[in-house]
N, C-alpha and C. Protein backbone atom coordinates (compact mmCIF):
# COMPACT_ATOMS: atom_id res chain seq x y z
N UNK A 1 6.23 46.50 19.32
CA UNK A 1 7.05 46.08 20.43
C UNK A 1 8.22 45.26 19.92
N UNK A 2 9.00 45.55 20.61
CA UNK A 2 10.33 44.32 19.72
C UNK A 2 11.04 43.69 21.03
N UNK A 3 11.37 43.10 20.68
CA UNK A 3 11.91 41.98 22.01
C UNK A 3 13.04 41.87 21.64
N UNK A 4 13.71 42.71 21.32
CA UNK A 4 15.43 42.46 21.53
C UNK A 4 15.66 41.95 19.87
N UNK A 5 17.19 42.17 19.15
CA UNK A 5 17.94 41.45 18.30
C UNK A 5 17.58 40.36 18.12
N UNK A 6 17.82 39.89 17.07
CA UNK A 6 17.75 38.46 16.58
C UNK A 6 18.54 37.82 15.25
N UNK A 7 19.20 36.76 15.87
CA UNK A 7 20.20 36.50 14.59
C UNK A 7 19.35 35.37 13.87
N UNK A 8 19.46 35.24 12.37
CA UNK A 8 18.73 34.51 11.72
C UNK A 8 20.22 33.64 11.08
N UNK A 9 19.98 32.86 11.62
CA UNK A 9 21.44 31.94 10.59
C UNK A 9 20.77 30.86 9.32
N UNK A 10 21.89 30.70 8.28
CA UNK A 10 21.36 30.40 7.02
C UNK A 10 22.75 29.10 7.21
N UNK A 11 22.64 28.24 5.89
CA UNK A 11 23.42 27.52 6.16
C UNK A 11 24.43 27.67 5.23
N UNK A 12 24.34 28.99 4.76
CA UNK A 12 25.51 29.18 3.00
C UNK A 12 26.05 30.05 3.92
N UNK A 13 27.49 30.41 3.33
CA UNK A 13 28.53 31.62 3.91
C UNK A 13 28.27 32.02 3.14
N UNK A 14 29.10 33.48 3.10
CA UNK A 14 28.93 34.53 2.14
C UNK A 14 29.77 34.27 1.42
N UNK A 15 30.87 33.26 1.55
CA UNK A 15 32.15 33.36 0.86
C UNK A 15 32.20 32.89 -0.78
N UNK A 16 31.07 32.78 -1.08
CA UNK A 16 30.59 31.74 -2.69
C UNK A 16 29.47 31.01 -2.57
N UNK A 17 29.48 30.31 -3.50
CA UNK A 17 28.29 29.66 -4.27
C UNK A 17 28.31 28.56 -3.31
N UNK A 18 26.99 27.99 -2.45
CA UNK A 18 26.42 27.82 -2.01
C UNK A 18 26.64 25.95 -2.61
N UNK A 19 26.96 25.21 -1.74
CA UNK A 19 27.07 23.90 -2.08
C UNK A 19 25.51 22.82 -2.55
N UNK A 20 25.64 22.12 -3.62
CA UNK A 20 24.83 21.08 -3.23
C UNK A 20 24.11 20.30 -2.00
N UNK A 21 23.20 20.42 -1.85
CA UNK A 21 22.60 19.53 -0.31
C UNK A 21 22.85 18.30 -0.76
N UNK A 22 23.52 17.15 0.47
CA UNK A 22 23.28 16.16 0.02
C UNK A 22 22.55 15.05 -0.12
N UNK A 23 22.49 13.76 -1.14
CA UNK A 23 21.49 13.51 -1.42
C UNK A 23 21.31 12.62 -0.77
N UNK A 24 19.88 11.86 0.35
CA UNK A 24 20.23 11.00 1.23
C UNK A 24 18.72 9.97 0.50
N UNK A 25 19.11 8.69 1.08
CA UNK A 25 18.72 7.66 0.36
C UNK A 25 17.56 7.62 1.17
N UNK A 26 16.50 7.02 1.32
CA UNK A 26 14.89 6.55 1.72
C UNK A 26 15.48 5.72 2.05
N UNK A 27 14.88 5.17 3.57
CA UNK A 27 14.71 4.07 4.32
C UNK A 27 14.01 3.25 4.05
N UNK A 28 14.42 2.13 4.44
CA UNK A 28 14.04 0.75 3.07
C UNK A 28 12.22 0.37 3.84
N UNK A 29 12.18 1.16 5.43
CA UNK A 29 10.90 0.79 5.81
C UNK A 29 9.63 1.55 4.81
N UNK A 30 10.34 2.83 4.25
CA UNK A 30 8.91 3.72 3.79
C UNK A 30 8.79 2.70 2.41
N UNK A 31 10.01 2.61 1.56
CA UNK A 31 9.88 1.89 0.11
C UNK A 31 9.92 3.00 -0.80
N UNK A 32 10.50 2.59 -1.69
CA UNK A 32 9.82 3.67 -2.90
C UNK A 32 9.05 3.95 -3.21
N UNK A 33 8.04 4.72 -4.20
CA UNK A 33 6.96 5.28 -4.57
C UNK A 33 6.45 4.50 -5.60
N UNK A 34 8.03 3.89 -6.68
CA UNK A 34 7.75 2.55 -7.49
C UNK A 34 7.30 1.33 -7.27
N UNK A 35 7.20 0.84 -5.85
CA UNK A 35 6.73 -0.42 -5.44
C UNK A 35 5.18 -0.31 -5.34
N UNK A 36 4.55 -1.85 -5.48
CA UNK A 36 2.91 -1.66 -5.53
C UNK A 36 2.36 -1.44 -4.43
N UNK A 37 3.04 -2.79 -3.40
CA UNK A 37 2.75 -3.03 -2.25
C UNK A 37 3.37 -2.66 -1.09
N UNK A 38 2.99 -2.44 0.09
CA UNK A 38 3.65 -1.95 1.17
C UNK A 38 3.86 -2.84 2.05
N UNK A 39 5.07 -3.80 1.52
CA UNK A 39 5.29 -4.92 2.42
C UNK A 39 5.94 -4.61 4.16
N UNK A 40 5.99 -3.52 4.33
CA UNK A 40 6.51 -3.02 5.65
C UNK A 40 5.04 -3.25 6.92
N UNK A 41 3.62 -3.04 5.91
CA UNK A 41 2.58 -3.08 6.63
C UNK A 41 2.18 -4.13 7.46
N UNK A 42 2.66 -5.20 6.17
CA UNK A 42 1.84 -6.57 6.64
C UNK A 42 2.88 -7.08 7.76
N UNK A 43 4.14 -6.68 7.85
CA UNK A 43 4.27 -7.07 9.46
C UNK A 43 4.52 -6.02 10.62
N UNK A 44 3.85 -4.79 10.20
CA UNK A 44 3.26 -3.90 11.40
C UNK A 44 2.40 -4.18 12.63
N UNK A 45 2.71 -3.80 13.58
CA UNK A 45 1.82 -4.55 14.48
C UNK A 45 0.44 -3.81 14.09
N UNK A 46 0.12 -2.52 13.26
CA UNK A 46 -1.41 -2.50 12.96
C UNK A 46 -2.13 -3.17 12.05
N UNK A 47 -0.97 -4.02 11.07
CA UNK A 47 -1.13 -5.06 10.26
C UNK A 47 -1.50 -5.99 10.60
N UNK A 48 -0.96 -6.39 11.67
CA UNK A 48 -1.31 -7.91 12.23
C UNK A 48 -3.08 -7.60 13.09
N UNK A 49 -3.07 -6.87 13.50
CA UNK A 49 -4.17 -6.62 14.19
C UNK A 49 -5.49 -6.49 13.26
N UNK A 50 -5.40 -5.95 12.16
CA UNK A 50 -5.98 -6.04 11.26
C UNK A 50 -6.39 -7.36 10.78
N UNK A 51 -5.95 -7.75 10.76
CA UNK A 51 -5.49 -9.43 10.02
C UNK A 51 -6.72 -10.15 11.01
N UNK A 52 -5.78 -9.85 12.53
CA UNK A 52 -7.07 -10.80 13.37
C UNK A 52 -7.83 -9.99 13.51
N UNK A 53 -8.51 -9.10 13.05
CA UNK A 53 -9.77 -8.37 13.94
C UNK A 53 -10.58 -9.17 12.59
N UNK A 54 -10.28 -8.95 11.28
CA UNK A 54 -10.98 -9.75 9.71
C UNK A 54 -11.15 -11.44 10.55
N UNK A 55 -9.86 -12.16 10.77
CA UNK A 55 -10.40 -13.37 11.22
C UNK A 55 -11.60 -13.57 12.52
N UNK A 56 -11.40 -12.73 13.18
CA UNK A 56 -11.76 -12.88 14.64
C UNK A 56 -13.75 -12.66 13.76
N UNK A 57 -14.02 -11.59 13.17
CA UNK A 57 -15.06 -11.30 12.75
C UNK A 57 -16.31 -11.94 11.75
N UNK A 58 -14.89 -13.35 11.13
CA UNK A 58 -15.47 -13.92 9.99
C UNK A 58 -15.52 -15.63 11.17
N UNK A 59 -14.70 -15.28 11.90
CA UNK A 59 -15.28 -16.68 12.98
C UNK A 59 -16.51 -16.10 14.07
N UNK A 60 -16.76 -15.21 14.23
CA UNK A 60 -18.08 -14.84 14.70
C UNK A 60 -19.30 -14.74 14.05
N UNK A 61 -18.92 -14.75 12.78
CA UNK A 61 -19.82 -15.02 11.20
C UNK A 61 -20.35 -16.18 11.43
N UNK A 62 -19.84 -17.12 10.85
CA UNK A 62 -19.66 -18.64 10.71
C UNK A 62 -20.40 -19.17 12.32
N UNK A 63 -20.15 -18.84 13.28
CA UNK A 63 -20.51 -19.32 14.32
C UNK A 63 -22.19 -19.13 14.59
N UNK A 64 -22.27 -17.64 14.34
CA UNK A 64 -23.65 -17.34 14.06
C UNK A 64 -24.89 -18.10 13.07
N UNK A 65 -24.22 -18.19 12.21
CA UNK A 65 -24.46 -18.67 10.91
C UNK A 65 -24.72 -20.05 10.98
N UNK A 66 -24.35 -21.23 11.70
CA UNK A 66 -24.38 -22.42 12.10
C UNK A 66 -25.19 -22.98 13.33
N UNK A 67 -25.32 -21.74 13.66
CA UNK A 67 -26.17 -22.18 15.37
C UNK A 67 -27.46 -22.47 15.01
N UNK A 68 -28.41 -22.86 16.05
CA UNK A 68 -29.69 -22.87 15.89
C UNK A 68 -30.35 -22.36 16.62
N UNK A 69 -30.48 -20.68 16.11
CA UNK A 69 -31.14 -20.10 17.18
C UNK A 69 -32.46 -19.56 16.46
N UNK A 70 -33.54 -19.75 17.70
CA UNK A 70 -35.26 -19.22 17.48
C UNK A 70 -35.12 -17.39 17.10
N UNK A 71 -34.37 -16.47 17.79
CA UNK A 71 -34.38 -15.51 17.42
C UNK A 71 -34.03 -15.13 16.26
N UNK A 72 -34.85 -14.92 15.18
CA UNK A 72 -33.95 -14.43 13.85
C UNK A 72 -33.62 -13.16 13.76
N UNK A 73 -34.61 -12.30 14.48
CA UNK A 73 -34.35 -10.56 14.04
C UNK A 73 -32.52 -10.27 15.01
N UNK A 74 -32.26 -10.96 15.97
CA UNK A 74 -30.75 -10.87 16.56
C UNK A 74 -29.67 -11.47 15.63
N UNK A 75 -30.37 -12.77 15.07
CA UNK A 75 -29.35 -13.44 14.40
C UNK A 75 -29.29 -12.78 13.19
N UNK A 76 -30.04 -11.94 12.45
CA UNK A 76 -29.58 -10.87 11.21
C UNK A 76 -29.09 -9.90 11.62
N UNK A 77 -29.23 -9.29 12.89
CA UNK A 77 -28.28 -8.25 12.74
C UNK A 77 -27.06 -8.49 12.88
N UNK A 78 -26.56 -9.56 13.59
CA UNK A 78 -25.37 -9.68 13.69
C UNK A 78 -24.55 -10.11 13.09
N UNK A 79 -25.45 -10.98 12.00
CA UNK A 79 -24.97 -11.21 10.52
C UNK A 79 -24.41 -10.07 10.20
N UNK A 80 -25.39 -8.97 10.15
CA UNK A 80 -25.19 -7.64 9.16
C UNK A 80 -23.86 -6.97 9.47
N UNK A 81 -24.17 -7.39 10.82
CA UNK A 81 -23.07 -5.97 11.84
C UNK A 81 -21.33 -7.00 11.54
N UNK A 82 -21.60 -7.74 11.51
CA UNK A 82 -20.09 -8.43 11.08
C UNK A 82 -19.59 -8.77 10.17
N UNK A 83 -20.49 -9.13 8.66
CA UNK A 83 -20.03 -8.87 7.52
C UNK A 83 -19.84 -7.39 6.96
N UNK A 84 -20.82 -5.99 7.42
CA UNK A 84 -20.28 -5.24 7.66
C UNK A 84 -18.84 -4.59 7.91
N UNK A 85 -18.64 -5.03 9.28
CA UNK A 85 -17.33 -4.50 9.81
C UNK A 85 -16.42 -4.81 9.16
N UNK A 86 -16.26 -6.45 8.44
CA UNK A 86 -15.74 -7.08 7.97
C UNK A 86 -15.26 -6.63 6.65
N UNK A 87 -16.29 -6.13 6.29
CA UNK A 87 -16.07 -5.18 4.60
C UNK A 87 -15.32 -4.18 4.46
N UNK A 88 -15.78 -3.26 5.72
CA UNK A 88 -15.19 -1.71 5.85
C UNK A 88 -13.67 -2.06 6.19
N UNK A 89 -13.15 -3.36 7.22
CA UNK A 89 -11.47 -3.05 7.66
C UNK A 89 -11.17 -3.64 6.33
N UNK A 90 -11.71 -4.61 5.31
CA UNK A 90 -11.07 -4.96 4.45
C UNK A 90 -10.20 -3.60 3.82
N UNK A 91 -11.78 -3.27 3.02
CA UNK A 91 -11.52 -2.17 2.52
C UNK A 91 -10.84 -1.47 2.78
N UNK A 92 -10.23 -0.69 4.15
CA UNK A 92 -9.12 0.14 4.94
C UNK A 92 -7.78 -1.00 4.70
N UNK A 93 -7.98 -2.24 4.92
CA UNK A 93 -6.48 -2.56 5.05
C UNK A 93 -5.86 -3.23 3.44
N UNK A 94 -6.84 -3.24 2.74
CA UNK A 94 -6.50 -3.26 1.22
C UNK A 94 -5.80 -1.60 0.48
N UNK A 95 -6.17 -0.88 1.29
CA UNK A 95 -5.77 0.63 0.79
C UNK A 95 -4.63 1.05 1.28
N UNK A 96 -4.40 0.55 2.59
CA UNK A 96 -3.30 0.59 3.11
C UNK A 96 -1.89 0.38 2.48
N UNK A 97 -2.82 -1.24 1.97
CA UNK A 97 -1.22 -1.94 1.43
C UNK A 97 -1.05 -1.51 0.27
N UNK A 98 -2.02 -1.25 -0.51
CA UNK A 98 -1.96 -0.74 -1.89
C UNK A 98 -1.28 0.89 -2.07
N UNK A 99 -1.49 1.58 -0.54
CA UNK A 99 -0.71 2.41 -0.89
C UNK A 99 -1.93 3.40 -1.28
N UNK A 100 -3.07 3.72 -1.55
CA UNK A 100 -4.29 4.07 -2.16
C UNK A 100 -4.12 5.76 -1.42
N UNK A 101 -3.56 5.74 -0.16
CA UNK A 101 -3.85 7.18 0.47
C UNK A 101 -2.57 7.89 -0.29
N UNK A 102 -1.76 7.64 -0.65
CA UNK A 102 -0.32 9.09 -1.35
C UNK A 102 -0.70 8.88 -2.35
């Protein structure tokens, strides 16, 4: 079945050799590939959120951790479950900045 003509346009004429593309510079947000760190992250708003979800998690630590509570089998898990969480966003937002995923 064909659905009619179709023009395919290119961006060279026929008239000669075909120019250089030109060369355009990287935006200073991505960084080069030479830099270690991805200082664009740490004031991303998923940066910052990161930041407090680690604080918010290590003051729910500490709080736990200080109380005096009769239940212990609650008060370990929630130990677990927040030094946990605590490990894994590290881990994600250390890779981030490091750049670890390209």
């Amino acid at each position: 079945m064909s659905h009619g003509a179709r023009v395919i346009r290119t961006g060279v004429s026929s008239g000669g050799p075909a120019a250089p593309p030109p060369v355009t510079v990287a935006s200073s947000s991505a960084g080069s590939d030479a830099e270690l760190m991805d200082g664009a992250y740490f004031r991303s708003c998923a940066g910052m959120l990161k930041v407090a979800q680690m604080i918010s998690l290590l003051i729910g630590f500490i709080s736990v951790n200080n109380s005096a509570w009769t239940d212990y089998s609650a008060y370990s898990f929630f130990q677990i479950v927040t030094m946990c969480d605590l490990v894994m966003i590290l881990f994600f937002y250390i890779m981030h900045i490091f750049r670890v995923y390209r």
